[in-house]
Protein backbone atom coordinates (compact mmCIF):
# COMPACT_ATOMS: atom_id res chain seq x y z
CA UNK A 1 -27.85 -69.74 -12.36
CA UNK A 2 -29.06 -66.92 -10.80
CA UNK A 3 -27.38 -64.92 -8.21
CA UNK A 4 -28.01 -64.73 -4.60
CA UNK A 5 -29.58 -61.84 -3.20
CA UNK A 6 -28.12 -59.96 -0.98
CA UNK A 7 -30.13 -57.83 1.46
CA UNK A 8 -28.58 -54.08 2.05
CA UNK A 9 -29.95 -52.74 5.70
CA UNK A 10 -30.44 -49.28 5.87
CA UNK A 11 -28.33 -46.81 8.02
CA UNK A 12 -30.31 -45.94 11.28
CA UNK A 13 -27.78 -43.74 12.56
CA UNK A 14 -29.76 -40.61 10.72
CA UNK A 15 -33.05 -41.74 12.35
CA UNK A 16 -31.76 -41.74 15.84
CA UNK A 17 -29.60 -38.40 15.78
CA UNK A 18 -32.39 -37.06 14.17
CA UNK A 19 -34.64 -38.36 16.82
CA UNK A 20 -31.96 -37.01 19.45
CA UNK A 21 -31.17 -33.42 17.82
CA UNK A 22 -34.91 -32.35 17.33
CA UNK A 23 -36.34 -33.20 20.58
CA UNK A 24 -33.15 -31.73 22.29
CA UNK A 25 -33.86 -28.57 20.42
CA UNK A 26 -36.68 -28.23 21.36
CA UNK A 27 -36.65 -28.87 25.39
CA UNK A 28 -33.99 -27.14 25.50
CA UNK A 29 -35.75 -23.78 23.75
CA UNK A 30 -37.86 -24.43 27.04
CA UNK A 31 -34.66 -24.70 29.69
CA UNK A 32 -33.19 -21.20 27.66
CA UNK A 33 -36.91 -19.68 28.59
CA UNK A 34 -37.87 -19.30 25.15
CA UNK A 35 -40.78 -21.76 25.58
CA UNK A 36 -43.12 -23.03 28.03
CA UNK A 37 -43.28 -26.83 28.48
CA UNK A 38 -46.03 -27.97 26.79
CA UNK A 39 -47.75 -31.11 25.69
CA UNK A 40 -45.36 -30.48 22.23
CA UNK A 41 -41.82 -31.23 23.95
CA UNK A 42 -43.21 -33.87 25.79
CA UNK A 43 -44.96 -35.81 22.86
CA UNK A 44 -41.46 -35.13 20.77
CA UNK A 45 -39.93 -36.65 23.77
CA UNK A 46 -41.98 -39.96 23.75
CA UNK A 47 -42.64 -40.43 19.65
CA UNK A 48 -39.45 -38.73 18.50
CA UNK A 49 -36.82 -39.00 20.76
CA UNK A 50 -37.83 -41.81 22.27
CA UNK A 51 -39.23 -44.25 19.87
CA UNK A 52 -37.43 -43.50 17.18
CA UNK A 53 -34.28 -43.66 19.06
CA UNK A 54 -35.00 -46.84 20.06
CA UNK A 55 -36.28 -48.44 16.74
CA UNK A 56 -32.53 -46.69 15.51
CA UNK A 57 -31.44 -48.75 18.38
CA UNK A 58 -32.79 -52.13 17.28
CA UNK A 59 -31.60 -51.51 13.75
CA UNK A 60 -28.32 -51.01 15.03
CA UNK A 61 -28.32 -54.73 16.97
CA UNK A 62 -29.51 -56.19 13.40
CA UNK A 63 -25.99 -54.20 11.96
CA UNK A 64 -23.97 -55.47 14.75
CA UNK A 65 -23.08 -51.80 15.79
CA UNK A 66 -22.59 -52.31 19.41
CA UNK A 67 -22.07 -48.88 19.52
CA UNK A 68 -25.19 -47.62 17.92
CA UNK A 69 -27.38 -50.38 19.24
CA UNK A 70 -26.35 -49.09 23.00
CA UNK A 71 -26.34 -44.92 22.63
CA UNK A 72 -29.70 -44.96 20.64
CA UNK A 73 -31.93 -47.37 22.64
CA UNK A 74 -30.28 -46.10 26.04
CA UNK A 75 -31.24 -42.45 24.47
CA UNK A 76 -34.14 -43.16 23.37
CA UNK A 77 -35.24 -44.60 27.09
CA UNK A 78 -34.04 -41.95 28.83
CA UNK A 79 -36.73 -39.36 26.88
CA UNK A 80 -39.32 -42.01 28.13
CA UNK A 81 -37.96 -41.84 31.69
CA UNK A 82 -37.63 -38.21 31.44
CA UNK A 83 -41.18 -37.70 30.20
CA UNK A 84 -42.63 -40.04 33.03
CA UNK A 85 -40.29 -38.07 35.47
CA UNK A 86 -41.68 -34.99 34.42
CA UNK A 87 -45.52 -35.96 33.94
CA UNK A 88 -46.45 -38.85 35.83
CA UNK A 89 -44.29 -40.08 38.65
CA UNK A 90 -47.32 -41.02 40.74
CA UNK A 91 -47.92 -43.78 37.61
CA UNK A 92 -44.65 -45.31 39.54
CA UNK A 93 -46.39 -45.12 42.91
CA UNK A 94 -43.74 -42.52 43.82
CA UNK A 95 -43.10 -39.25 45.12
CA UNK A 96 -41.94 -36.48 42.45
CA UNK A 97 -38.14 -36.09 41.67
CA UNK A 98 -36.29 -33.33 43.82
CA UNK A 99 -33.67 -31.41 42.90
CA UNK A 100 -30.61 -33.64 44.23
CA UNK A 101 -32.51 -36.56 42.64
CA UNK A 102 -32.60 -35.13 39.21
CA UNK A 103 -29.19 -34.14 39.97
CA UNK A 104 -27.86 -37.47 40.42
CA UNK A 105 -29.88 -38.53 37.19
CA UNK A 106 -28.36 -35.87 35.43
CA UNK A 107 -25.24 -37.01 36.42
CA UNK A 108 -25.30 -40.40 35.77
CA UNK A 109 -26.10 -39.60 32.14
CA UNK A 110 -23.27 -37.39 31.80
CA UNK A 111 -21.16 -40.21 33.57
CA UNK A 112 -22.22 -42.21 30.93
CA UNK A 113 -22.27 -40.11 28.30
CA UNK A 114 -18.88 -38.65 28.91
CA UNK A 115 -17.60 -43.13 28.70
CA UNK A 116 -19.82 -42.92 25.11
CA UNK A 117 -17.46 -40.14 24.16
CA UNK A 118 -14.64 -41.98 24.30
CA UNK A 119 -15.97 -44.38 22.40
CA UNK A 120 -16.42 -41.52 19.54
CA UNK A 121 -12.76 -40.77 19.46
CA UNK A 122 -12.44 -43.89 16.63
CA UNK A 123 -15.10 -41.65 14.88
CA UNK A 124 -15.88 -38.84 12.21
CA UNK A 125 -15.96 -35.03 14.06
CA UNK A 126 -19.57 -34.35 14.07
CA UNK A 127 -20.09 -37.97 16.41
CA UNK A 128 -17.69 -36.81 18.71
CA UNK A 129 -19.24 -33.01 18.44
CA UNK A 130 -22.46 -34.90 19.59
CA UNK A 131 -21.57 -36.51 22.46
CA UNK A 132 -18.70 -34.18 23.68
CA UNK A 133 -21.60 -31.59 23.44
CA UNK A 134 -24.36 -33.76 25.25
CA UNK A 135 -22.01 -34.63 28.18
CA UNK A 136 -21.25 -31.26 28.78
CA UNK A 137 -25.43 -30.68 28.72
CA UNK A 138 -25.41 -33.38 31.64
CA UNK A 139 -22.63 -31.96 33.36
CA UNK A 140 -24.54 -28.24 33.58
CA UNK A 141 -27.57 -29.51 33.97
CA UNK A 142 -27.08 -31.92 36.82
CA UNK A 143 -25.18 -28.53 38.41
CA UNK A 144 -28.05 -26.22 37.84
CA UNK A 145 -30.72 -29.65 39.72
CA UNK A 146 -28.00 -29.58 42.23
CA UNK A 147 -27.58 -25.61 42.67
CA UNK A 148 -31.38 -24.54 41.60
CA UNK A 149 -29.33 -21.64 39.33
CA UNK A 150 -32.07 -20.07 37.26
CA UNK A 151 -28.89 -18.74 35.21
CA UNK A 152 -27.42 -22.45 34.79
CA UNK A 153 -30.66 -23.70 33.37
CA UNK A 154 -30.46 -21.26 30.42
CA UNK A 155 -26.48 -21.99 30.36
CA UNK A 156 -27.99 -25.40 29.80
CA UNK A 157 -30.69 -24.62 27.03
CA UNK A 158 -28.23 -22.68 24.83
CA UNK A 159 -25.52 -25.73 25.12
CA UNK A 160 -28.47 -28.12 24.70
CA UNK A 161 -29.71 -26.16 21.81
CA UNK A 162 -25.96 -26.32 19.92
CA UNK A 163 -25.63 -30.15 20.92
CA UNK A 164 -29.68 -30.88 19.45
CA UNK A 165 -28.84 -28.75 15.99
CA UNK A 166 -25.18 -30.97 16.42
CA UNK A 167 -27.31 -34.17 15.83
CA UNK A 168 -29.46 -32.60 13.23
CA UNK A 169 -26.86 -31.85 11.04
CA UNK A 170 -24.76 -35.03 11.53
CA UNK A 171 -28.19 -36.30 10.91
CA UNK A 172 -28.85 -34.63 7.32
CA UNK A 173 -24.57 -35.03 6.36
CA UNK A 174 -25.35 -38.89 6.56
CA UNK A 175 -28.21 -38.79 4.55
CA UNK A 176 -27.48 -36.43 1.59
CA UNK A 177 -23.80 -38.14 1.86
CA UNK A 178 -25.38 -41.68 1.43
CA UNK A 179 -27.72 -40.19 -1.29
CA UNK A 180 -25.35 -38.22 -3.63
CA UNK A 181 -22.41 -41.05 -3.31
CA UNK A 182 -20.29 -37.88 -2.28
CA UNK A 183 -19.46 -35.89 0.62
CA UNK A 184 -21.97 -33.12 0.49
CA UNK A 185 -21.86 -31.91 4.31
CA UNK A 186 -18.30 -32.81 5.73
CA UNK A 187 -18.45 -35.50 9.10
């Protein structure tokens, strides 16, 4: 009698912080002035951080990680949100976003974010690194909407740009961990 197979689903967590830490690199090379925006952060935005995230999100529903399922897919629409805010708002038959209305955005994310963090605190380091990091991104950058400080907005890129690289390496840790059986980069 043969044995029954069981089916092994793989760990999406690495797609979606990867997803999250490269295309929050890279906008926020553009809020520290070290880029222009350009057609590149915003395609990131849709394919990587978006899609991905969400597809990282769906996986994470399949795993019955209530957790995972929520942060990536509710990530992973807010870089399509962000990208139609940015590009396109007359798509939604609607006037352009202000600065107190991208403040308030801002700040519901961080609301939100800063509620995901607790939700880390039953985690590894690096998790809670993320999202300690990304509220704290919210937090300055729904200031700097608020205030119009040229000076918070690169505050903002150089936290954003810690928080992306964050995800990237909690990203790789899983990954080579998972691969070589062994800790390899510490969580």
């Amino acid at each position: 009698m043969s044995e029954p197979h069981t089916h092994k689903e793989a760990n999406p967590g690495p797609l979606g912080l990867l997803g999250f830490g490269m295309t929050t690199v890279l906008l926020n090379l553009h809020n520290a002035g070290i880029i222009p925006m350009s057609a590149i952060i915003l395609a990131m935005g849709l394919a990587l951080g978006g899609l991905a995230q969400v597809i990282a999100g769906l996986m994470e529903f399949r795993n019955n990680n209530t957790f995972g399922a929520t942060a990536f897919t509710s990530y992973g629409l807010f870089w399509w949100s962000l990208v139609i805010i940015l590009t396109n708002p007359a798509w939604l038959s609607a006037a352009g976003a202000d600065g107190a209305g991208m403040g308030f955005y801002m700040l519901l994310w961080c609301i939100y974010t800063a509620f995901m963090f607790i939700g880390t605190l039953k985690s590894n380091r690096a998790t809670q690194f993320v999202f300690g990091s990304l509220a704290l991104l919210f937090l300055i950058l729904a200031i700097e909407k608020f205030t119009g400080s040229h000076a918070l907005g690169i505050v903002a890129g150089i936290e954003g740009i810690i928080c992306g690289c964050s995800a990237i390496y909690a990203a790789v840790a899983q990954v080579l961990n998972e691969t070589y059986g062994k800790t390899v980069l510490p969580l």
